[in-house]
C-alpha atoms as a PDB file:
ATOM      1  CA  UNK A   1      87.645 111.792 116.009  1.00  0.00           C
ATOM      2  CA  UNK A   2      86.596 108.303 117.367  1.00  0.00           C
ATOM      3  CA  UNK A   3      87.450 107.133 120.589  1.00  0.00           C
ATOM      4  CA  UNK A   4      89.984 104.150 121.059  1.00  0.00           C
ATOM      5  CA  UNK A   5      86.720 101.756 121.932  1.00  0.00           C
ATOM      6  CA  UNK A   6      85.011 102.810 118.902  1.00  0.00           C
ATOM      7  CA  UNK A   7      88.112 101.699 116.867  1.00  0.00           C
ATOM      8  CA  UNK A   8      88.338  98.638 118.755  1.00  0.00           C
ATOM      9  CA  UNK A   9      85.271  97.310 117.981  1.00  0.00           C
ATOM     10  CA  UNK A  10      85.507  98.124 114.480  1.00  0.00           C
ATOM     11  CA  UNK A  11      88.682  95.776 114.616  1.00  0.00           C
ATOM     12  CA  UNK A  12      86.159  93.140 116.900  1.00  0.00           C
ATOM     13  CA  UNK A  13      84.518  92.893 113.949  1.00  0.00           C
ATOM     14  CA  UNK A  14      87.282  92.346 111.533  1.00  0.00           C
ATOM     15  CA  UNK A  15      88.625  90.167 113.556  1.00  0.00           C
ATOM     16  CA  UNK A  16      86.109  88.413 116.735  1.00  0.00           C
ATOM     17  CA  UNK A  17      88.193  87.699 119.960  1.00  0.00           C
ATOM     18  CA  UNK A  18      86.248  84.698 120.289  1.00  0.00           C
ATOM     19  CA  UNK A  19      87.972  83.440 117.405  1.00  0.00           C
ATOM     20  CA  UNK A  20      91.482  83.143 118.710  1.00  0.00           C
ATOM     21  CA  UNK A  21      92.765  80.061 119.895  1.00  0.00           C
ATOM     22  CA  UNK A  22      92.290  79.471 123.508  1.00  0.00           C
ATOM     23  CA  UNK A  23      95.794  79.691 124.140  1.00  0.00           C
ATOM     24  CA  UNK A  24      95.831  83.050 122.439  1.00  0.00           C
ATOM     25  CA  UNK A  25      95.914  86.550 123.708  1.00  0.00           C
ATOM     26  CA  UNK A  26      94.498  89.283 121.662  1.00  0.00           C
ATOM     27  CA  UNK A  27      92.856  92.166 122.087  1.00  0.00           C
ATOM     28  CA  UNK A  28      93.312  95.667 123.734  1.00  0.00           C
ATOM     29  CA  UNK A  29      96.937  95.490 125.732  1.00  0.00           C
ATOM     30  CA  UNK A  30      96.799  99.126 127.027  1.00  0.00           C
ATOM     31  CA  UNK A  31      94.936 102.642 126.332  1.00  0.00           C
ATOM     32  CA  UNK A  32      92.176 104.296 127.555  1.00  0.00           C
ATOM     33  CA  UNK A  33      89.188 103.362 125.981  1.00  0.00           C
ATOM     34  CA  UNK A  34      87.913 106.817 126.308  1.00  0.00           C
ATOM     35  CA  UNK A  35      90.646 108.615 124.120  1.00  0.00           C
ATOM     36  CA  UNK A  36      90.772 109.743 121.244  1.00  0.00           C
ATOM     37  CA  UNK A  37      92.917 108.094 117.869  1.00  0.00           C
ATOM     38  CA  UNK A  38      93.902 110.581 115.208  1.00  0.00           C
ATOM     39  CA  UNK A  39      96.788 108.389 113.868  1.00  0.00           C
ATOM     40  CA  UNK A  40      96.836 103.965 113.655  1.00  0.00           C
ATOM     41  CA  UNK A  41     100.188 102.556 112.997  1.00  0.00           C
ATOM     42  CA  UNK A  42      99.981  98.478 112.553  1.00  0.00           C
ATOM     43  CA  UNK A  43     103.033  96.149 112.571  1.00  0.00           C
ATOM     44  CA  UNK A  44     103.468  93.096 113.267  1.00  0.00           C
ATOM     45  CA  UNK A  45     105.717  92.542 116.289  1.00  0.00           C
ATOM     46  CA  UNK A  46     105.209  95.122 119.948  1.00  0.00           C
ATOM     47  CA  UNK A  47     108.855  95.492 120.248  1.00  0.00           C
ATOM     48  CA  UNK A  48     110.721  98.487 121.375  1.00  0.00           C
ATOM     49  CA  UNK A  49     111.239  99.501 117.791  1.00  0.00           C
ATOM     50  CA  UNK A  50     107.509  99.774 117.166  1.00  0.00           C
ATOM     51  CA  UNK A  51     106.854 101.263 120.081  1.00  0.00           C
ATOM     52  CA  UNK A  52     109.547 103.799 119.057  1.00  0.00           C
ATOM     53  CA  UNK A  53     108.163 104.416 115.622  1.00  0.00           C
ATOM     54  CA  UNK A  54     104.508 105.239 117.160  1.00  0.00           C
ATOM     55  CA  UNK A  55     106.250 108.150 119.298  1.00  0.00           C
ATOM     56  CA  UNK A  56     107.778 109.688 116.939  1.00  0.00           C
ATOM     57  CA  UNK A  57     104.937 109.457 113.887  1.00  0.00           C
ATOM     58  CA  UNK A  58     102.483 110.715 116.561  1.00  0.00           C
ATOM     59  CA  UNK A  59     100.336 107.533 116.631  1.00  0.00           C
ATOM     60  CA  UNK A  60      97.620 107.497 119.370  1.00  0.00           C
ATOM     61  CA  UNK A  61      97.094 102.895 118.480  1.00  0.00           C
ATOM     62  CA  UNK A  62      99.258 100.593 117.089  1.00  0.00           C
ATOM     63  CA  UNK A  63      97.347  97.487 115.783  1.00  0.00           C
ATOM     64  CA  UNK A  64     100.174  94.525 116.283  1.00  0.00           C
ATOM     65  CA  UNK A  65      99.817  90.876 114.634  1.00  0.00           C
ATOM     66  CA  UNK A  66     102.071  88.946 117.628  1.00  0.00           C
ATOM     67  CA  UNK A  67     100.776  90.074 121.006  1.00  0.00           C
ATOM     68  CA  UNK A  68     102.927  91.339 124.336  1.00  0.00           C
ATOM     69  CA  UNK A  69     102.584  89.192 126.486  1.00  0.00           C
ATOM     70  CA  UNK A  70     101.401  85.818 124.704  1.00  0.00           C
ATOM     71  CA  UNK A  71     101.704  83.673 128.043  1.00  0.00           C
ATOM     72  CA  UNK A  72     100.686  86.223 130.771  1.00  0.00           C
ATOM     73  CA  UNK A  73     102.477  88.270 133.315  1.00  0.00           C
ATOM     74  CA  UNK A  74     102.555  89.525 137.001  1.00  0.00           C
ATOM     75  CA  UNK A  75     104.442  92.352 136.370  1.00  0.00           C
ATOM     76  CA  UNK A  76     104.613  95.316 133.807  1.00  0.00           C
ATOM     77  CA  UNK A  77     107.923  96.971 135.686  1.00  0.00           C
ATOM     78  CA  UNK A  78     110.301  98.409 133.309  1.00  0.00           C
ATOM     79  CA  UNK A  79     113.012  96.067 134.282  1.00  0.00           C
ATOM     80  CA  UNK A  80     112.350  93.726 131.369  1.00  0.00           C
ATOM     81  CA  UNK A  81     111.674  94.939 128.112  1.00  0.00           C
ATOM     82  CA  UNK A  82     108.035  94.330 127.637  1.00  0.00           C
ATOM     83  CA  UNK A  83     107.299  95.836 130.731  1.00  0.00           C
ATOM     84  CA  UNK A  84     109.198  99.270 129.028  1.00  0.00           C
ATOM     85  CA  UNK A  85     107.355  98.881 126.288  1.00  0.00           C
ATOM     86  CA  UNK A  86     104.128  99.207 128.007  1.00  0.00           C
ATOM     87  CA  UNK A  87     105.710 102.570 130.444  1.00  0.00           C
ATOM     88  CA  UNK A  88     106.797 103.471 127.135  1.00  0.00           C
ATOM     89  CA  UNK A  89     103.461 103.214 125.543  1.00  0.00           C
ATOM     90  CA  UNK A  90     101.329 104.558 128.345  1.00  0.00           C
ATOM     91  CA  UNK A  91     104.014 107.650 128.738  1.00  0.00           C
ATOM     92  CA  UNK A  92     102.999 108.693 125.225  1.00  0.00           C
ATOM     93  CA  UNK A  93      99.133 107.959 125.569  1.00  0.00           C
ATOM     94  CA  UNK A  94      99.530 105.034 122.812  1.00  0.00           C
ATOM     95  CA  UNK A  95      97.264 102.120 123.061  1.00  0.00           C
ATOM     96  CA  UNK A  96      97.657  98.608 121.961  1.00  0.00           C
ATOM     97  CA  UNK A  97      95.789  96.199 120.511  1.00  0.00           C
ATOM     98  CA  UNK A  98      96.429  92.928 119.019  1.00  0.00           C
ATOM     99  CA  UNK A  99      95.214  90.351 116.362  1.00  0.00           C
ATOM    100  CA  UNK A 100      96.766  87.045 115.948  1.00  0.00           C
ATOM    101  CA  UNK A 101      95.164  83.765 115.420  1.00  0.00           C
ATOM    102  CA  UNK A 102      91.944  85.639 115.388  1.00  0.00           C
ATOM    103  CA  UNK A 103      93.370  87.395 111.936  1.00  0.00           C
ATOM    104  CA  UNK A 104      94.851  83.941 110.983  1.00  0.00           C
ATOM    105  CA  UNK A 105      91.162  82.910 110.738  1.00  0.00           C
ATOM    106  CA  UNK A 106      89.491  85.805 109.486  1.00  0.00           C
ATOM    107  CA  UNK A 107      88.180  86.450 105.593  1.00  0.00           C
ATOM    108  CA  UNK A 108      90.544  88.073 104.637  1.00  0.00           C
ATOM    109  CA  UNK A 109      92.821  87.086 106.896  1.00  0.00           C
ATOM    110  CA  UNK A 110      96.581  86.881 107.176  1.00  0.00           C
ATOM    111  CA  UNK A 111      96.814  83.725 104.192  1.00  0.00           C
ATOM    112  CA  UNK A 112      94.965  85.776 101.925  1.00  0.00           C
ATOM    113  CA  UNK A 113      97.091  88.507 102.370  1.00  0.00           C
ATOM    114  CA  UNK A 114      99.728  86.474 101.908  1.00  0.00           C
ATOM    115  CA  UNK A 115      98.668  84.924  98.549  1.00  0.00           C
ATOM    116  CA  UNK A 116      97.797  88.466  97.208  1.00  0.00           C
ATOM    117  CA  UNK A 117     101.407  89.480  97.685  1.00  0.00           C
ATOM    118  CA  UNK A 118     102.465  86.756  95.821  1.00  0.00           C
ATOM    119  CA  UNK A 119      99.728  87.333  93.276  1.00  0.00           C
ATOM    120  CA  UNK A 120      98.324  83.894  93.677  1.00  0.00           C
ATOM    121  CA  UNK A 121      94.404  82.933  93.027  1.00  0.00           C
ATOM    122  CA  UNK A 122      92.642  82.482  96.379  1.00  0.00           C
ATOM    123  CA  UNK A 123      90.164  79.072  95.759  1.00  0.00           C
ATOM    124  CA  UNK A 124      89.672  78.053  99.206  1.00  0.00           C
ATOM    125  CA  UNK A 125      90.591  77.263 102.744  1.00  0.00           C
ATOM    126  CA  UNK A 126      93.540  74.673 103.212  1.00  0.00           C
ATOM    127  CA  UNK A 127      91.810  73.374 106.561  1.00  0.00           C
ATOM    128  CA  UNK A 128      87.938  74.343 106.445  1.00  0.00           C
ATOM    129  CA  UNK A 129      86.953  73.913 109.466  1.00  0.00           C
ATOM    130  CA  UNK A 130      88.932  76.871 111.040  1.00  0.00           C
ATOM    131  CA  UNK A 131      89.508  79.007 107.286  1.00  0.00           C
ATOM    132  CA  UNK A 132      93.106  78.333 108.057  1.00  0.00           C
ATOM    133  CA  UNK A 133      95.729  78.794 105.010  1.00  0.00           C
ATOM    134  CA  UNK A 134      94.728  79.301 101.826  1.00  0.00           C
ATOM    135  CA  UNK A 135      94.710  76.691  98.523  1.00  0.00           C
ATOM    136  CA  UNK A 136      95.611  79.038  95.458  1.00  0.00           C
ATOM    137  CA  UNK A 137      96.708  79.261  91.705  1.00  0.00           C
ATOM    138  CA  UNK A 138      98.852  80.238  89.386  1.00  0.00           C
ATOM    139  CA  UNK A 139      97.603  82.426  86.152  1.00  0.00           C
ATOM    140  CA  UNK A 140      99.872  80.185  84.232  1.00  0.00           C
ATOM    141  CA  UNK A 141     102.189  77.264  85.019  1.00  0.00           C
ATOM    142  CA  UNK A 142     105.831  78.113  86.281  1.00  0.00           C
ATOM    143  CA  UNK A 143     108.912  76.245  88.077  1.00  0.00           C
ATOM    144  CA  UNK A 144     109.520  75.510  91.280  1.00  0.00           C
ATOM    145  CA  UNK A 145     112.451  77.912  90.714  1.00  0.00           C
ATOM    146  CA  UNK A 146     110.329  80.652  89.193  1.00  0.00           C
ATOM    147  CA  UNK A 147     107.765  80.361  91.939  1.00  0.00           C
ATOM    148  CA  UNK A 148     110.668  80.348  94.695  1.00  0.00           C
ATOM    149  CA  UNK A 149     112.022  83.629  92.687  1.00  0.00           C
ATOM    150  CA  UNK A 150     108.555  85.223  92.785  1.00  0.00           C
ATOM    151  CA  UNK A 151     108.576  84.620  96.897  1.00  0.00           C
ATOM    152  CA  UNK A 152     111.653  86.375  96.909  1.00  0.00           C
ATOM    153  CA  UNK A 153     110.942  89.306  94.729  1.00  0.00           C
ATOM    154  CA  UNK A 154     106.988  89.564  96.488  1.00  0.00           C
ATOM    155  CA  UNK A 155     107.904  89.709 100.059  1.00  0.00           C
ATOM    156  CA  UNK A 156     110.032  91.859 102.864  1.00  0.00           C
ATOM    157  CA  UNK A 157     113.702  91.109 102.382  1.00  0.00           C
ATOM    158  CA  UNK A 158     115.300  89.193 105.662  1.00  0.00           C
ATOM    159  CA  UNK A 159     118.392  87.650 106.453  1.00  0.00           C
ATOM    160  CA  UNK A 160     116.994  84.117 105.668  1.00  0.00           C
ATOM    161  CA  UNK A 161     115.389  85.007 102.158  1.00  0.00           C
ATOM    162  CA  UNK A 162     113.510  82.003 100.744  1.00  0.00           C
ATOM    163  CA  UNK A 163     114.570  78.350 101.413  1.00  0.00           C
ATOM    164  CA  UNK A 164     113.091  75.799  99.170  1.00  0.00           C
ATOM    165  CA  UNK A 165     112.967  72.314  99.565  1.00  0.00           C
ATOM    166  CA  UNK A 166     112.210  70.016  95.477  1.00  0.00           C
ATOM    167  CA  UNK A 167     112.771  69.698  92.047  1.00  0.00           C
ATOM    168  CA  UNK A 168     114.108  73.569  90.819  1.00  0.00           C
ATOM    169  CA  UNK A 169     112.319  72.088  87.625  1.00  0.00           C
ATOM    170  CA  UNK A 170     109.039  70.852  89.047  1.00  0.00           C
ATOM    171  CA  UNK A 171     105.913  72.489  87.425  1.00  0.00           C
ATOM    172  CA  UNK A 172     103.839  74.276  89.917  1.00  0.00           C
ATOM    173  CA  UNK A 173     100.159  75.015  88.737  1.00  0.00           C
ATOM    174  CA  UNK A 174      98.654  75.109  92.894  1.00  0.00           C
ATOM    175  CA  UNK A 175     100.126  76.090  95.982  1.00  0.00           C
ATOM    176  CA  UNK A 176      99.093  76.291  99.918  1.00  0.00           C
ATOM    177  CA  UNK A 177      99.916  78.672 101.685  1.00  0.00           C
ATOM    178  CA  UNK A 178      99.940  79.739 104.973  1.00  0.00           C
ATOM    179  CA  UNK A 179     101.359  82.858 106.502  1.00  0.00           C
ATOM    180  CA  UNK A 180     103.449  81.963 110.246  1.00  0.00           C
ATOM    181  CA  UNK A 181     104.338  78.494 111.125  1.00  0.00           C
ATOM    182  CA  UNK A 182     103.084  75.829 109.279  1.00  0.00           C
ATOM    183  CA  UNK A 183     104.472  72.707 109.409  1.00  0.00           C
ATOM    184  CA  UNK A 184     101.732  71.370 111.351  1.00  0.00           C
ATOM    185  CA  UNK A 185      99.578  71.834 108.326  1.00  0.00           C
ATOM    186  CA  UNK A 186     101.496  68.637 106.241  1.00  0.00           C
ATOM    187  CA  UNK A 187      98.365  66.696 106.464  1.00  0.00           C
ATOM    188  CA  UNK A 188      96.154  69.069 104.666  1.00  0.00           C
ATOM    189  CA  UNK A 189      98.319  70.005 102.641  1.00  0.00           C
ATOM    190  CA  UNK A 190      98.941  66.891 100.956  1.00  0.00           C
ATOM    191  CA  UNK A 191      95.365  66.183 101.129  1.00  0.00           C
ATOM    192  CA  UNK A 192      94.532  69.512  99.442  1.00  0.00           C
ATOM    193  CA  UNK A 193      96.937  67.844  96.272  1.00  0.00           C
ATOM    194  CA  UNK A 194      98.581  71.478  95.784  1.00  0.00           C
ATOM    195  CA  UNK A 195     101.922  71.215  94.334  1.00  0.00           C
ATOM    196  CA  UNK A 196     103.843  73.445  96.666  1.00  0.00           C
ATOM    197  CA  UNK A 197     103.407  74.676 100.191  1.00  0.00           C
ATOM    198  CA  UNK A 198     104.590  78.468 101.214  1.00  0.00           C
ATOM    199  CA  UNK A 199     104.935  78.833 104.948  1.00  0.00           C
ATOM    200  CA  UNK A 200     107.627  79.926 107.599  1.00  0.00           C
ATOM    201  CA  UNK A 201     109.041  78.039 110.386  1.00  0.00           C
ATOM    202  CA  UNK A 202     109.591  74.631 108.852  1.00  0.00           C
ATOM    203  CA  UNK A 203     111.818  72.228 110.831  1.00  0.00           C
ATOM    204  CA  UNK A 204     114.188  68.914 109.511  1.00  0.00           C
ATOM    205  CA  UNK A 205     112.554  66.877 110.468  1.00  0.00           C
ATOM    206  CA  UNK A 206     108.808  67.115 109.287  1.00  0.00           C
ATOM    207  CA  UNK A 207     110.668  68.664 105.719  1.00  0.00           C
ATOM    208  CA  UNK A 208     112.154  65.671 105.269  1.00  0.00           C
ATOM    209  CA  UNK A 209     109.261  63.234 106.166  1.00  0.00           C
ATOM    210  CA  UNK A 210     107.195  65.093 103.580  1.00  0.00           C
ATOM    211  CA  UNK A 211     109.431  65.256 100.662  1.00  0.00           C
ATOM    212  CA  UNK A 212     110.191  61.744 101.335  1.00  0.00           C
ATOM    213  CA  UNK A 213     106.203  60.980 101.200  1.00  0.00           C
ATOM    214  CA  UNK A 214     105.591  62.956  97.950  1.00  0.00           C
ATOM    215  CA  UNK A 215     107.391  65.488  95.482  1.00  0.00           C
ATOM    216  CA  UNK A 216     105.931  68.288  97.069  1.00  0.00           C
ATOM    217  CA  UNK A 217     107.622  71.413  96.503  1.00  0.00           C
ATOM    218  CA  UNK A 218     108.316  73.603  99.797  1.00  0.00           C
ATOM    219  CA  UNK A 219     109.412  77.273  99.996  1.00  0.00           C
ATOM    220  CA  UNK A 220     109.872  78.739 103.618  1.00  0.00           C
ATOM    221  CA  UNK A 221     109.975  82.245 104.526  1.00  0.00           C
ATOM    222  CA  UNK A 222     110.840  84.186 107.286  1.00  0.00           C
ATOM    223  CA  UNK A 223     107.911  84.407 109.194  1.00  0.00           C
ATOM    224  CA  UNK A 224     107.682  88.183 110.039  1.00  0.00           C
ATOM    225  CA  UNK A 225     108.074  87.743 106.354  1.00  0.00           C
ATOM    226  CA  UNK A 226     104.691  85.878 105.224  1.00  0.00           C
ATOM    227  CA  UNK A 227     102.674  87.735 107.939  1.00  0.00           C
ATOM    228  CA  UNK A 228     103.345  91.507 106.938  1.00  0.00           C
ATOM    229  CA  UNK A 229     101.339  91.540 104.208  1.00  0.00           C
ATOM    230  CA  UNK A 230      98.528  91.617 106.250  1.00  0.00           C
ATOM    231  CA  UNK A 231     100.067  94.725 107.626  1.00  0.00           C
ATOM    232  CA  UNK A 232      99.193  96.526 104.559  1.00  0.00           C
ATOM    233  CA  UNK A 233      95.636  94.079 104.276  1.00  0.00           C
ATOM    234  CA  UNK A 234      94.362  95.121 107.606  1.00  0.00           C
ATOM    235  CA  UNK A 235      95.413  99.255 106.973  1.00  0.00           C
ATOM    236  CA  UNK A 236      93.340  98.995 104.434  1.00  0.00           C
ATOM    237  CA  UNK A 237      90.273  97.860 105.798  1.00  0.00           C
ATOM    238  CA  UNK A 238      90.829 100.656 108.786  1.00  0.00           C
ATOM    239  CA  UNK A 239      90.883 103.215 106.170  1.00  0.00           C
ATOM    240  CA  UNK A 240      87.940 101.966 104.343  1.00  0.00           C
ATOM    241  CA  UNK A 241      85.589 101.744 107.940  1.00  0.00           C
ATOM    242  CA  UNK A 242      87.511 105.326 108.632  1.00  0.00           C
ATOM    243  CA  UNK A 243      85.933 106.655 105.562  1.00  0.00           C
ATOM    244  CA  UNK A 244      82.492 104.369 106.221  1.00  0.00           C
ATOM    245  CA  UNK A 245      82.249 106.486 109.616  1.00  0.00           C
ATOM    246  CA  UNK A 246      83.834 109.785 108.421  1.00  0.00           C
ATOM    247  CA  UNK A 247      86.443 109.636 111.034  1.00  0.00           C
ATOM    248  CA  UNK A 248      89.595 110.765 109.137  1.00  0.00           C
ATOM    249  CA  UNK A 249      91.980 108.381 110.916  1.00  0.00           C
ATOM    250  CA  UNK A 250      95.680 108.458 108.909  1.00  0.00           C
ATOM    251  CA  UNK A 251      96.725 104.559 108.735  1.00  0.00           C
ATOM    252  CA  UNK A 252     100.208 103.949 108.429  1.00  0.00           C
ATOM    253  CA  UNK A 253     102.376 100.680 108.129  1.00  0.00           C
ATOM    254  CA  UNK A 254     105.095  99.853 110.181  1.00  0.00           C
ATOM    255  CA  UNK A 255     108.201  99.106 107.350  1.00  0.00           C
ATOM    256  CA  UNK A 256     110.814  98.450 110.392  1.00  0.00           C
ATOM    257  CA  UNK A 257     111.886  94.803 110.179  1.00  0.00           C
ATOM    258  CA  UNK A 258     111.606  92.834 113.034  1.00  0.00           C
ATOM    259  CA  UNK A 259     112.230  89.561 112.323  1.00  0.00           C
ATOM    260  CA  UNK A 260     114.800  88.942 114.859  1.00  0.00           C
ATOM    261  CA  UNK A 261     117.265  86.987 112.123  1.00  0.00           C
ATOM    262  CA  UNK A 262     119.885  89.972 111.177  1.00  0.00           C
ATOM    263  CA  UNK A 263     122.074  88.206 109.408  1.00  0.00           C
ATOM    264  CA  UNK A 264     123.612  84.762 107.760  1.00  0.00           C
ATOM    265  CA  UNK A 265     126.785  82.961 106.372  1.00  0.00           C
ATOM    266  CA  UNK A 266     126.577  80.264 103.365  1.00  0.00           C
ATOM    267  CA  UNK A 267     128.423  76.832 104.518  1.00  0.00           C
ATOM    268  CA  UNK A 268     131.921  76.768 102.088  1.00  0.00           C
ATOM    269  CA  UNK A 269     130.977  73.139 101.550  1.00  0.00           C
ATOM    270  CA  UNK A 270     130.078  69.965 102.990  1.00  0.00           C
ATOM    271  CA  UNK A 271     131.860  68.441 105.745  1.00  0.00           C
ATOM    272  CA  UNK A 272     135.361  66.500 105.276  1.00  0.00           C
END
């Protein structure tokens, strides 16, 4: 069995540190880099649930896409719940260890898995200079409604489902996409010339600036939504270097839902 720092730096690789965003935090949360994993559950949120999972499938790692504690701490005490998730964690000998905006980055990263959920033709970067997002195709032309339909039917159910902003009719032959929040990413989009942009996170008030500038078709997820694919993405490329190295790791992916929406109510109409 490989020790946790020989798994680590297998995910290094993957995925370099020195590719996240300075604001970032990635990397190894907790665990002793002297023990040995068996078991490698990966998720994308460190919440209690998680945590919880790990325990009781026996997992000695769990790979997370959001990290802990993304603005720093002086305190791991048990009073707030990061700081049990960490006794928690520690109690059962389960490290942690986190890729975020170094994964966004990576080839593959978290876009492509995103676009091979959705099936969609991966034909470059949307923003080259960092490989962030993905520019993509169709195999053959569909709707705006179609394409919306095959969001919906491709990734995790959540309480918000798909929201799509355009023409239901609009023909859609290349899309952007970008798995988290991306409505930062207007500017390349529109430069990219892609007829519709999949993201998460969109706000009023750059959605409405952009489908006033062009008829650009949008379609926002949920954005644990667009980022668990690369659950399943980066599993796969443990197993593979597991195999490489002949250390028998068992990969598992998290199916809990975190995305912290539980629920919704349609509007009855529009206001008297």
């Amino acid at each position: 069995m490989p020790r946790l720092s020989e798994v680590t730096a297998a995910l290094d690789v993957l995925w370099p540190p020195e590719r996240a965003e300075s604001w970032d935090a990635v990397g190894t949360v907790c665990g002793d880099p002297d023990a040995e994993v068996t078991r490698v559950l990966f998720a994308v949120d460190p919440v209690q649930e998680v945590a919880d999972e790990a325990v009781a499938l026996g997992a000695d790692l769990i790979v997370t896409h959001h990290p802990l504690y993304l603005r720093g701490t002086t305190t791991v005490a048990a009073g707030h719940f990061k700081g049990r998730v960490v006794h928690g964690l520690i109690k059962h000998d389960i490290a942690l260890h986190v890729a975020h905006t170094n994964a966004d980055t990576a080839d593959p990263g978290v876009s492509d898995a995103l676009a091979g959920a959705l099936d969609l033709r991966v034909t470059g970067p949307l923003v080259p200079e960092n490989n962030l997002g993905r520019i993509c195709e169709l195999d053959r032309p569909e709707t705006l409604a179609e394409f919306a339909a095959r969001a919906a039917a491709r990734l995790p159910a959540t309480a918000q489902g798909i929201r799509v902003a355009g023409d239901p009719g609009m023909t859609v032959r290349r899309v952007a996409v970008s798995g988290g929040s991306g409505d930062s990413l207007f500017d390349a989009v529109r430069a990219a010339g892609v007829d519709v942009f999949l993201t998460a996170d969109l706000r009023h008030h750059p959605v409405s600036e952009a489908t006033q500038h062009s008829p650009l078709g949008l379609v926002d997820a949920a954005h644990w939504a667009t980022e668990w694919p690369w659950c399943e993405q980066a599993a796969a490329q443990l197993d593979e270097i597991s195999d490489r190295h002949g250390w028998d790791l068992r990969v598992h992916v998290s199916k809990t839902v975190t995305d912290p929406w539980s629920f919704h109510h349609t509007s009855p109409g529009a206001p008297n």
